[in-house]
Protein backbone atom coordinates (compact mmCIF):
# COMPACT_ATOMS: atom_id res chain seq x y z
CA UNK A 1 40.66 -14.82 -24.50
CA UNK A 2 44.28 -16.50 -23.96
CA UNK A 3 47.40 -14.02 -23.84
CA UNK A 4 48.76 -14.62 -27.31
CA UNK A 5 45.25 -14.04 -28.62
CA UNK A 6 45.44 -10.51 -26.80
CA UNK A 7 48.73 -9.76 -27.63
CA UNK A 8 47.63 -10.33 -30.99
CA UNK A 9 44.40 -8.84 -31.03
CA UNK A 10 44.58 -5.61 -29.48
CA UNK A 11 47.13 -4.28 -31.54
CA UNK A 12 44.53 -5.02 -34.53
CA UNK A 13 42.36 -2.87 -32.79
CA UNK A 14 44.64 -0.46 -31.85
CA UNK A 15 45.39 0.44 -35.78
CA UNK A 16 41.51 0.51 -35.81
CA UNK A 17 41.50 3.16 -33.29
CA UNK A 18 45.19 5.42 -34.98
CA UNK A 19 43.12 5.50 -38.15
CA UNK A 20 39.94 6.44 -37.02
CA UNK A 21 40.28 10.34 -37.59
CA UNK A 22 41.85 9.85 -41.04
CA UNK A 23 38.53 7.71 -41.67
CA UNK A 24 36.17 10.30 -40.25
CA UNK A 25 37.53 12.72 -42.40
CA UNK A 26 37.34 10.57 -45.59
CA UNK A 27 33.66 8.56 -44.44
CA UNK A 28 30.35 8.99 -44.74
CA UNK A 29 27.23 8.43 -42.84
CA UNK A 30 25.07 7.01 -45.67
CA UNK A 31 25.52 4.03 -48.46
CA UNK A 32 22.82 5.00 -51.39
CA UNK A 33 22.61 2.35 -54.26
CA UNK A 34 25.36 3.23 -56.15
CA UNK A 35 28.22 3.04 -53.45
CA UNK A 36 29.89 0.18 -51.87
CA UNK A 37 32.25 0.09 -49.01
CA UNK A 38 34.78 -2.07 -47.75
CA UNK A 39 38.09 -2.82 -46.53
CA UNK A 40 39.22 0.52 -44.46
CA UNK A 41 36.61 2.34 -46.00
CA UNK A 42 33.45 2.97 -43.19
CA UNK A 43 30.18 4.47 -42.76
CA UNK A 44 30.55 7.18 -39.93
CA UNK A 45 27.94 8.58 -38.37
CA UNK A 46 27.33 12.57 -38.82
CA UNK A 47 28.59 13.98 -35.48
CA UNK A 48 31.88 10.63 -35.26
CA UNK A 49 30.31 9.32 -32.18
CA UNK A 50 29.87 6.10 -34.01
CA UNK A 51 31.42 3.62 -37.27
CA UNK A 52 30.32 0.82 -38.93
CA UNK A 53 33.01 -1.08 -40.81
CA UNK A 54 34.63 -4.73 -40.63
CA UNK A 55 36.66 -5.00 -37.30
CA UNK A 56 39.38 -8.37 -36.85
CA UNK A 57 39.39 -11.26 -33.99
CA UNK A 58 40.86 -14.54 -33.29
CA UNK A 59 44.29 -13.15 -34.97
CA UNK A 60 42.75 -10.98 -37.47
CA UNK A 61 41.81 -14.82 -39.18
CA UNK A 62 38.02 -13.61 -38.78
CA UNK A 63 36.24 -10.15 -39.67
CA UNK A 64 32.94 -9.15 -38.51
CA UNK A 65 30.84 -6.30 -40.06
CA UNK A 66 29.81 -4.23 -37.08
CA UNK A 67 29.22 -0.92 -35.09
CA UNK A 68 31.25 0.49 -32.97
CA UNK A 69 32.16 3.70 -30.48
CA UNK A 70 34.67 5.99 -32.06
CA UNK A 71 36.32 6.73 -28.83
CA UNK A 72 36.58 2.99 -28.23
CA UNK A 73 37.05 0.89 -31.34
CA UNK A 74 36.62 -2.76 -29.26
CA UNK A 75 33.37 -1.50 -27.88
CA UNK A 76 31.37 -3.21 -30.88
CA UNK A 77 27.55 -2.58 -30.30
CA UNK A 78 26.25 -4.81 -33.12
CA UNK A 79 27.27 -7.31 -35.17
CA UNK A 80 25.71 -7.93 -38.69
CA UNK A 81 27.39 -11.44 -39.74
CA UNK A 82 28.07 -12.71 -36.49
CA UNK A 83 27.73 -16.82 -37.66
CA UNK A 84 29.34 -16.31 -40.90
CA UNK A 85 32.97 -14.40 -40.80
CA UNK A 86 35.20 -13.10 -43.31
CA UNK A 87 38.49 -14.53 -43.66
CA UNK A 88 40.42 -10.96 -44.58
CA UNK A 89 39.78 -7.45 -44.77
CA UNK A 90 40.14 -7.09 -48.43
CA UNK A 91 37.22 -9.75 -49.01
CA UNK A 92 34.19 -8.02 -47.82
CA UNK A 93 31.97 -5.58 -49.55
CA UNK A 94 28.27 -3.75 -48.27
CA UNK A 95 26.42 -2.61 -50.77
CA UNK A 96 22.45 -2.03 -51.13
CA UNK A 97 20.91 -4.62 -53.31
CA UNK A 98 19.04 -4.19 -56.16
CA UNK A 99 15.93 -5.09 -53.85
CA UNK A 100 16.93 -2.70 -51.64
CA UNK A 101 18.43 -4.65 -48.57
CA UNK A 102 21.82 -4.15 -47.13
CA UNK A 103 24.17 -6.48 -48.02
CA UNK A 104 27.65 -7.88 -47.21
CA UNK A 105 29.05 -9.94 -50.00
CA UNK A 106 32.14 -12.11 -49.91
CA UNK A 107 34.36 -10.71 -52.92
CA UNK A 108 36.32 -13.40 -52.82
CA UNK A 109 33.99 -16.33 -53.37
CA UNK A 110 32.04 -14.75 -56.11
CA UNK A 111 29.85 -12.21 -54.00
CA UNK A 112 28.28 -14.54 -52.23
CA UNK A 113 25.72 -12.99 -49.99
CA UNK A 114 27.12 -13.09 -46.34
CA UNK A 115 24.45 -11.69 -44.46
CA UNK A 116 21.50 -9.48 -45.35
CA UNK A 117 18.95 -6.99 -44.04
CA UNK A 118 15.92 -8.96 -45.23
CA UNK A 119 13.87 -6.34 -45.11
CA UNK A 120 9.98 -7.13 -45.91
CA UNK A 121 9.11 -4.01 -46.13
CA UNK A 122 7.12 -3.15 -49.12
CA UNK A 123 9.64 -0.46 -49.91
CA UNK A 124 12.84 -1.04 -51.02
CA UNK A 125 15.52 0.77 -49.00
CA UNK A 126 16.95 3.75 -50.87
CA UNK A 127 19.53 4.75 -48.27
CA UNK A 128 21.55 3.03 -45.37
CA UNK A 129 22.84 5.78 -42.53
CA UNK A 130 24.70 5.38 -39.40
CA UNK A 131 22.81 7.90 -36.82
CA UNK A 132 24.83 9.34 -33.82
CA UNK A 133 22.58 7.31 -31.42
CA UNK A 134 24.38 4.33 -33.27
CA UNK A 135 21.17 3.09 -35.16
CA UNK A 136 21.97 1.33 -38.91
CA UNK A 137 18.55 2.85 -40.42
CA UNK A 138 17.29 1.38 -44.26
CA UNK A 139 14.90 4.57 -45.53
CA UNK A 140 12.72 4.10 -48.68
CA UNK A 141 12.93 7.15 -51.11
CA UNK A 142 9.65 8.30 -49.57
CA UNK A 143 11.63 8.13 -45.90
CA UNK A 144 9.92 5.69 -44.33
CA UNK A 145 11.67 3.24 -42.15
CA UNK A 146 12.56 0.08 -43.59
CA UNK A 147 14.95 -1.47 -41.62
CA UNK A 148 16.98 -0.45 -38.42
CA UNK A 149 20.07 -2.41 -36.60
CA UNK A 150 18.06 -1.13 -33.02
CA UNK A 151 15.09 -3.82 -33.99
CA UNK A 152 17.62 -6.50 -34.44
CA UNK A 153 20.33 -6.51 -31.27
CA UNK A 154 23.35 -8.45 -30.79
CA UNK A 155 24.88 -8.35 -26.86
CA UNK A 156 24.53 -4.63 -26.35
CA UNK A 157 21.74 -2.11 -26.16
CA UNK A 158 22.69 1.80 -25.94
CA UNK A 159 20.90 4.80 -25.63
CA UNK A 160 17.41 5.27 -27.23
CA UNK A 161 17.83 1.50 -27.94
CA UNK A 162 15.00 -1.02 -26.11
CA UNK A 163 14.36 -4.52 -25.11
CA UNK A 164 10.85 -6.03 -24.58
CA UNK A 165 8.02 -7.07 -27.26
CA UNK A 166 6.01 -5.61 -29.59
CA UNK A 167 2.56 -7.06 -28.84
CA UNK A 168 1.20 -6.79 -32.32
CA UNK A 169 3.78 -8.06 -34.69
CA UNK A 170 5.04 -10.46 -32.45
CA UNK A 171 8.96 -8.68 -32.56
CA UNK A 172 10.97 -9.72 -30.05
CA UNK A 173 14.02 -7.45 -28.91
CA UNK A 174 16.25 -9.68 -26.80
CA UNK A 175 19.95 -10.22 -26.19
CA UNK A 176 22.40 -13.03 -26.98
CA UNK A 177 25.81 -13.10 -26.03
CA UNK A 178 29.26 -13.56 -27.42
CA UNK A 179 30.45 -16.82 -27.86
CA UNK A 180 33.76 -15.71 -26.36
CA UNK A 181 35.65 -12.47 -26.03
CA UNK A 182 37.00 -13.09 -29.74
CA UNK A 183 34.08 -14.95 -31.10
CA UNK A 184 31.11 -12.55 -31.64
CA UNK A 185 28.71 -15.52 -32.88
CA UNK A 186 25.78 -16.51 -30.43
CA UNK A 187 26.93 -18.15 -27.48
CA UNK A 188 24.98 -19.56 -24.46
CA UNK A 189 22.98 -16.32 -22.83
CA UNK A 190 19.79 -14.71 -23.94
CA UNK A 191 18.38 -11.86 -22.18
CA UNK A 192 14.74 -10.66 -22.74
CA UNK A 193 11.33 -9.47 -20.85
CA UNK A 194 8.74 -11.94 -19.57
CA UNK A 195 5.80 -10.27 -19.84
CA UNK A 196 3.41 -13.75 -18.63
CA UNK A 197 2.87 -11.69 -15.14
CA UNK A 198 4.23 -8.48 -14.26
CA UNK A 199 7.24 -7.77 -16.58
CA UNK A 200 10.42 -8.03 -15.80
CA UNK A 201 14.09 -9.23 -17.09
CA UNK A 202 15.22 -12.63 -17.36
CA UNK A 203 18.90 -14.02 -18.49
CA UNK A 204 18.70 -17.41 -19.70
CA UNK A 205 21.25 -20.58 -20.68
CA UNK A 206 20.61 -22.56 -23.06
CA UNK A 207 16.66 -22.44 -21.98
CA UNK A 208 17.44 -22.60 -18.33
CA UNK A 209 16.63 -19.06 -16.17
CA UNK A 210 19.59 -18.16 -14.80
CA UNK A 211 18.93 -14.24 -13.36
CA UNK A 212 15.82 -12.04 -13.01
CA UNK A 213 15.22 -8.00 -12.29
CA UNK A 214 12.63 -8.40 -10.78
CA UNK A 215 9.17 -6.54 -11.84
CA UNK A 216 8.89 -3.06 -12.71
CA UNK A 217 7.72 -0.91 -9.76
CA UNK A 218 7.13 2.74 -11.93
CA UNK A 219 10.71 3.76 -10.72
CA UNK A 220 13.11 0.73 -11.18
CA UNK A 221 13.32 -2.76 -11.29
CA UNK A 222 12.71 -4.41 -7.86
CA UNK A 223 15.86 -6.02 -7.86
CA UNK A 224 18.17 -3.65 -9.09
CA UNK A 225 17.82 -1.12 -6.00
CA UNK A 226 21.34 0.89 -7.52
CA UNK A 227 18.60 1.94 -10.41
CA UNK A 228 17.86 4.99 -8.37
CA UNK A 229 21.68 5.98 -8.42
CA UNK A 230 21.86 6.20 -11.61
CA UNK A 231 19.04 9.02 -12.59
CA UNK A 232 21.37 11.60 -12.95
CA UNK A 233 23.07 10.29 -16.10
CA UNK A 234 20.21 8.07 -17.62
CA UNK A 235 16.48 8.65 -17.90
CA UNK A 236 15.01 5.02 -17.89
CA UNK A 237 11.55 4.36 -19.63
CA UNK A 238 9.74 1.42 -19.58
CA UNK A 239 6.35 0.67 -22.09
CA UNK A 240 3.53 -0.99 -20.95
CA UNK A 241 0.44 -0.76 -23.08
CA UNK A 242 -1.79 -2.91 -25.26
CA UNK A 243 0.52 -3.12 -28.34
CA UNK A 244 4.23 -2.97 -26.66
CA UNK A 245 5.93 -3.86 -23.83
CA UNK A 246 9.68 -2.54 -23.70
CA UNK A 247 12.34 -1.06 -21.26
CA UNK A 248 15.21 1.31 -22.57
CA UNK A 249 16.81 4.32 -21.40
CA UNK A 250 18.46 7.47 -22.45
CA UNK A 251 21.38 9.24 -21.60
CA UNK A 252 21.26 12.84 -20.18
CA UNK A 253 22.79 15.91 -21.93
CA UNK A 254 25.97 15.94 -20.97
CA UNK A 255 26.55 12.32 -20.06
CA UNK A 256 29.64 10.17 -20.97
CA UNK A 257 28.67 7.09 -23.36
CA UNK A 258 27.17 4.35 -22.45
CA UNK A 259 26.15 0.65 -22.80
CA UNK A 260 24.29 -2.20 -21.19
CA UNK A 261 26.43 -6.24 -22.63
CA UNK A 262 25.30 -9.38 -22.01
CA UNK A 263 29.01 -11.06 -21.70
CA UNK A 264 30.24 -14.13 -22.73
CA UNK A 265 29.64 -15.25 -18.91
CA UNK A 266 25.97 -14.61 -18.53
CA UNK A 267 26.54 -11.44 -16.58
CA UNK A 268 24.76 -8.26 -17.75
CA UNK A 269 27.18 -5.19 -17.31
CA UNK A 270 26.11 -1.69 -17.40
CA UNK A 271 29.45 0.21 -18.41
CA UNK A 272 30.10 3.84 -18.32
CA UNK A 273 33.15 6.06 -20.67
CA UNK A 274 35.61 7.57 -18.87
CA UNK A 275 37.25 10.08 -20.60
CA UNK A 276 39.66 11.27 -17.60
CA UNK A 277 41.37 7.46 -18.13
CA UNK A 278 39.98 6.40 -21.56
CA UNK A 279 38.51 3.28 -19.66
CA UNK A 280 34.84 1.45 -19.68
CA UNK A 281 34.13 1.75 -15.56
CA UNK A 282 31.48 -0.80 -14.42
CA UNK A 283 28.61 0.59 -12.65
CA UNK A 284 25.99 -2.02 -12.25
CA UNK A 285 26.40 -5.85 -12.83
CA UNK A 286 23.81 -8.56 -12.89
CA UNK A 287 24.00 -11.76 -11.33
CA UNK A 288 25.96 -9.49 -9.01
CA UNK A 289 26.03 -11.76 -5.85
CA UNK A 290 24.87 -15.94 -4.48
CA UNK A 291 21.24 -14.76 -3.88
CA UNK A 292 20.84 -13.61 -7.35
CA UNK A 293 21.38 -16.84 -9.14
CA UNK A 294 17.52 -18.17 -9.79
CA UNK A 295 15.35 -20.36 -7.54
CA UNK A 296 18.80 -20.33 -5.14
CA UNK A 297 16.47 -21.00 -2.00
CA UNK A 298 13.18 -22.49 -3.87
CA UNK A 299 10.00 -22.15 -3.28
CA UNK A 300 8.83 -20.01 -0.49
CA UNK A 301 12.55 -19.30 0.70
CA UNK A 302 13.99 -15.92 1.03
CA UNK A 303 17.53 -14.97 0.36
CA UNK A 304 19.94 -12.70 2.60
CA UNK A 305 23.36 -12.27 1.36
CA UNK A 306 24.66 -11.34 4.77
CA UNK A 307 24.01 -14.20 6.37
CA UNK A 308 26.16 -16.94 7.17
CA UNK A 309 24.07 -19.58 5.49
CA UNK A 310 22.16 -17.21 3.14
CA UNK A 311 18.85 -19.46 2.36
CA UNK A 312 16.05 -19.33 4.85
CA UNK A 313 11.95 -19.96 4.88
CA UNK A 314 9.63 -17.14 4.61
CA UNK A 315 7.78 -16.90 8.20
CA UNK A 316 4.95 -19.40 8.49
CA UNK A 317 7.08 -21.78 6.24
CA UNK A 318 9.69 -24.87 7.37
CA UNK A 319 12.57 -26.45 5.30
CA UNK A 320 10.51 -29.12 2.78
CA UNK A 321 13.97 -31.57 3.35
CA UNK A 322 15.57 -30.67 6.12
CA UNK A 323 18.67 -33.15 5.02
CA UNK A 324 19.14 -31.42 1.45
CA UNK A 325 19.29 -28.12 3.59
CA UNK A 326 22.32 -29.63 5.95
CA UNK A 327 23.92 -30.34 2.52
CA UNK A 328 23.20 -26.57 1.41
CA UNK A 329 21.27 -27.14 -1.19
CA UNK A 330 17.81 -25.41 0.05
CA UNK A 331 16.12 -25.38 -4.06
CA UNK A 332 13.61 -27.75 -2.86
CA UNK A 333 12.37 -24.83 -0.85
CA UNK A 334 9.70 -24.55 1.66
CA UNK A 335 6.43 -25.88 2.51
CA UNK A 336 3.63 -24.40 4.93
CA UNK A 337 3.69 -25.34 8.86
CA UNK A 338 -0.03 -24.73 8.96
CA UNK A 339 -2.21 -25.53 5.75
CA UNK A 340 -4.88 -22.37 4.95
CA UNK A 341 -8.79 -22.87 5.59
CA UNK A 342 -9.48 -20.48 3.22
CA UNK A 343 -12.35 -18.19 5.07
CA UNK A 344 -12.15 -14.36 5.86
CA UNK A 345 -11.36 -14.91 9.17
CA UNK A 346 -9.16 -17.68 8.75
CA UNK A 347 -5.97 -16.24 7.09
CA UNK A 348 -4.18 -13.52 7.15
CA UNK A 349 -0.98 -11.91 5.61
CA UNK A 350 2.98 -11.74 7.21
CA UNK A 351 4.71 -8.71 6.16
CA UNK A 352 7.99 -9.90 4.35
CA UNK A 353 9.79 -6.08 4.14
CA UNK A 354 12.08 -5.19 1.75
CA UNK A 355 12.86 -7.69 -1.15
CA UNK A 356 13.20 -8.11 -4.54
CA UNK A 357 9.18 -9.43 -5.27
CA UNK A 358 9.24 -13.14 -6.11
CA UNK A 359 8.93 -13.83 -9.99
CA UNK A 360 5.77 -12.70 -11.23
CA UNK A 361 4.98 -15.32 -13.46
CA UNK A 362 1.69 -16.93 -12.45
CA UNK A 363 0.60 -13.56 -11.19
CA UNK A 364 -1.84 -10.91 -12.16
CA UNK A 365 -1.39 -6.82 -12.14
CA UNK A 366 -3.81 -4.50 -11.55
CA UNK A 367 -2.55 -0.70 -11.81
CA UNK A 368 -5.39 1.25 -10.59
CA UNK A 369 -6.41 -0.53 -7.18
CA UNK A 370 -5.31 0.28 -3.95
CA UNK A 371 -2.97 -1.93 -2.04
CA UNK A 372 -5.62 -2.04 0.75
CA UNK A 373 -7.95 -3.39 -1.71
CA UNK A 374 -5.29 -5.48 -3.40
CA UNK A 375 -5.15 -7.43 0.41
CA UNK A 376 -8.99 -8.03 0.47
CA UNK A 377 -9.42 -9.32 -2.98
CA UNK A 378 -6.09 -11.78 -2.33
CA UNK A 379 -8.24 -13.04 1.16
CA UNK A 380 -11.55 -13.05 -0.93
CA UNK A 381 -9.40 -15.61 -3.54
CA UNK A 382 -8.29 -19.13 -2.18
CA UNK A 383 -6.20 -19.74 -4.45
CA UNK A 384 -4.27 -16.27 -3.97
CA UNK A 385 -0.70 -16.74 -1.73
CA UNK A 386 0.47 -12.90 -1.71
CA UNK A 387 0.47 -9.71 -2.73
CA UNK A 388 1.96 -6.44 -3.18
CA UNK A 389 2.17 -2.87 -4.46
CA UNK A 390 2.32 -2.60 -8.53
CA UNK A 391 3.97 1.21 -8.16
CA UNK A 392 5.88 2.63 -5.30
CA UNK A 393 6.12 6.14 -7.30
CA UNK A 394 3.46 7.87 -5.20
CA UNK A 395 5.96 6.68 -1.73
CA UNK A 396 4.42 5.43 1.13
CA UNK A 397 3.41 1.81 0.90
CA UNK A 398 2.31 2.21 -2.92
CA UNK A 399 -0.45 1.39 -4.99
CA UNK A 400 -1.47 -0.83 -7.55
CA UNK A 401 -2.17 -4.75 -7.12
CA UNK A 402 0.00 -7.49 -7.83
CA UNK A 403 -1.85 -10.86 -6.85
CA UNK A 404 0.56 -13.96 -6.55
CA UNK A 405 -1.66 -17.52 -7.36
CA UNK A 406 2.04 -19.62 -6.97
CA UNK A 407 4.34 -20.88 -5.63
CA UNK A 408 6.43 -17.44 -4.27
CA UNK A 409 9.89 -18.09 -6.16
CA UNK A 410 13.03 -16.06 -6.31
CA UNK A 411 13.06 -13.77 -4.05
CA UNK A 412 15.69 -12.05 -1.86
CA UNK A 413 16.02 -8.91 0.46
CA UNK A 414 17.96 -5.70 -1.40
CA UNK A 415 18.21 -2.41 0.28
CA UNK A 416 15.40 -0.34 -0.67
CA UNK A 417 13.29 -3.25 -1.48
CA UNK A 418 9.34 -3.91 -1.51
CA UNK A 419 6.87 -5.12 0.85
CA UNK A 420 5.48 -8.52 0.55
CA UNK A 421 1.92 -9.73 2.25
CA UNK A 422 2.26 -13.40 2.22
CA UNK A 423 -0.77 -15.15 3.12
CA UNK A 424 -0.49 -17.39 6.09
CA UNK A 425 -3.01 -19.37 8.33
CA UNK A 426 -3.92 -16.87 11.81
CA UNK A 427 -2.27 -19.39 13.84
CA UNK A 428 0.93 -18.65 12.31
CA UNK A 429 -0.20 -14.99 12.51
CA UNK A 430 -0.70 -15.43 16.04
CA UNK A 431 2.49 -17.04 16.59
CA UNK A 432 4.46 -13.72 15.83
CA UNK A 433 2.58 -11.68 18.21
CA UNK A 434 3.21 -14.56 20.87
CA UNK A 435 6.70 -14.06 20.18
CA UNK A 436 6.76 -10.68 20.70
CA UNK A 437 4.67 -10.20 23.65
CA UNK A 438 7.43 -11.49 26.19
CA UNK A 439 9.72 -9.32 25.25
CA UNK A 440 6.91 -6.67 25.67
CA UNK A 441 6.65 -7.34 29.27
CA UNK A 442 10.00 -7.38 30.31
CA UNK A 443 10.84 -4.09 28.68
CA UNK A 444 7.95 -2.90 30.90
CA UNK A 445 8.96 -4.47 34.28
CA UNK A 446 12.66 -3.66 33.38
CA UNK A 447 11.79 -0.06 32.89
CA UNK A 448 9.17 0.00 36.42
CA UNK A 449 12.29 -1.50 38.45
CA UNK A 450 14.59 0.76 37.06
CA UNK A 451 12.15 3.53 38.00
CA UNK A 452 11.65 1.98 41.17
CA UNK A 453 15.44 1.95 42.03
CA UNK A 454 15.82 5.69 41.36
CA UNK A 455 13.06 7.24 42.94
CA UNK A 456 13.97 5.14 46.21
CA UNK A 457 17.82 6.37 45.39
CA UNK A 458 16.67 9.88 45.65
CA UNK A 459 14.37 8.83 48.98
CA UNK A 460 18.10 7.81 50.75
CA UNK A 461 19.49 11.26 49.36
CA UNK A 462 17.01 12.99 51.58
């Protein structure tokens, strides 16, 4: 957003925000069939933690029905007519249809239908309510559900809200970013689960991968290490089961607000309320750093931010074009110095300690075996290249089997990361012990002549 937009657009905000209690005390939080609101007039929810209304940008030119904190009128959670703006306050109207989906009709081109629920349900909505958790819910006069703005995000998810798949209906609850900071229509950046291998978090552009979690590990997402920091404000909970597959999280009793944005730059921020300074505060961010942008070191590479020259081959592995690597671009990755045979005795597995675990797509999960009999089936299978620990709840090394049958992509060290068993030919095995024996031996005659000097010290004392 350029300066005169801001100078411009925050004080439209700002009267937003100066007329928020006189709204709260003159709102409510439901819409039945017979009421309409618009202009100044909002839907607030029951305990004024949230309002839905029409909100101004680019110049107060464009207005956006949306959700939004109280405390923080720009904040806006969800947008309902994100492609199709308002020119003014005065020409937009919400009202429930007479087939019972919430509407938003342009008054001033002959209530044309802006946007709509589109609910399928068989139901018609009776009632629209904003909830204090921020969730738009459409209930039938029997209560059911029929529509809710938590199925159908924008850029933000909040508390109680989730992201992931539901495995029978084929929903999808995914992320798309602002266009810009004043243009709420979908711009280049989609953020959803994978759930092809082990699930995990991917941000996209424009159908490239940009950014991954990593998989779930029963306490955080591999990659995102500062997960366990957070546990005394949120309570995460991720879904895995035959009909969904979702991740969301909760905020504690007593917590400040919350919220998790896809921004306009492909970066997901997990922002915290400050109510000391009235101020978002940033806790977590995601890409955050060089070895988080995808496939950075290709195939087989590892990542290590601290390093001078960050990309480097997994043990066992060499640079596949040595010249593309003096040029610093390593995405062509790394190929095997010694090719497998394939035979029980014949391979083995190279400890890579703790990393985000390479993408898991291409990979299978199995939750109840052991990690020690995750390593024999992965020997037992020619075609498997590593493996690791589904769930690192129990501590220790973990349990549960993920089996890698890939190329090992993406992945990175991270304090508090995972162990990974890549499988590698004994010779390369071998090569490591080699390596270390050496310096084995001269610790050893270091520490006899050492010895050797003081005990004949002491014989001079004498």
């Amino acid at each position: 957003m350029n300066q005169s937009h801001r100078r411009l657009f925050l004080p439209l905000l700002s009267v937003l925000l100066l007329t928020a209690s006189a709204v709260v005390a003159d709102s409510s939080s439901t819409l039945t069939r017979q009421g309409a609101i618009g202009g100044e007039r909002r839907l607030v929810s029951p305990g004024g933690v949230f309002q839905l209304g029409l909100f101004p940008v680019a110049n107060g030119t464009k207005w956006f029905l949306g959700i939004w904190f109280t405390v923080s009128p720009p904040a806006v959670v969800w947008v309902a007519n994100r492609d199709r703006p308002l020119d003014a306050l005065s020409s937009g109207m919400v009202t429930l249809s007479g087939g019972g989906d919430l509407v938003l009709l342009y008054t001033a081109r002959d209530n044309v239908t802006v946007w709509s629920s589109n609910s399928s349900a068989a139901a018609p909505a009776a009632v629209a309510q904003l909830h204090d958790n921020g969730n738009l819910m459409l209930t039938s006069e029997a209560g059911a559900v029929v529509w809710q703005s938590f199925e159908h995000p924008t850029n933000t998810f909040i508390s109680e809200m989730r992201t992931g798949r539901d495995l029978r209906t084929g929903a999808v609850w995914s992320l798309s970013s602002w266009r810009d900071a004043d243009d709420p229509s979908a711009g280049d950046f989609r953020y959803d689960m994978d759930t092809s291998g082990s699930p995990e978090l991917h941000i996209w552009r424009e159908g490239r991968k940009t950014y991954r979690t990593g998989p779930w590990n029963g306490v955080r997402f591999s990659g995102i290490p500062e997960m366990t920091t957070f546990e005394d404000m949120f309570e995460f909970r991720f879904t895995d089961t035959a009909d969904e597959v979702s991740y969301g999280y909760r905020d504690r009793v007593g917590s400040p607000p919350s919220r998790v944005v896809l921004n306009e730059s492909g970066v997901m921020q997990r922002m915290v309320w400050d109510r000391a300074t009235g101020a978002w505060n940033t806790f977590w961010s995601g890409p955050r750093d060089q070895c988080d942008s995808y496939g950075l070191c290709g195939a087989f590479g590892v990542c290590n931010v601290v390093d001078a020259i960050v990309c480097s081959c997994v043990h066992g592995f060499q640079q596949r074009s040595p010249a593309e690597w003096r040029m610093r671009d390593a995405s062509g990755g790394c190929a095997r110095r010694t090719p497998l045979r394939c035979g029980d005795d014949s391979d083995g597995f190279y400890a890579l300690r703790g990393v985000k675990l390479p993408e898991t797509h291409g990979s299978s999960v199995d939750a109840g075996a052991s990690l020690e009999e995750c390593g024999r089936r992965c020997l037992s299978n020619c075609n498997c290249t590593a493996y690791a620990a589904s769930d690192i709840r129990g501590g220790g090394a973990g349990t549960g089997c993920i089996q890698w049958f890939v190329d090992l992509m993406d992945t990175r060290f991270v304090d508090g990361g995972q162990d990974l068993f890549v499988r590698l030919a004994l010779s390369d095995l071998e090569n490591t012990k080699t390596k270390k024996f050496p310096a084995v031996i001269a610790t050893v005659i270091t520490g006899f002549a050492l010895l050797a000097l003081l005990i004949g010290f002491l014989i001079w004392r004498r």
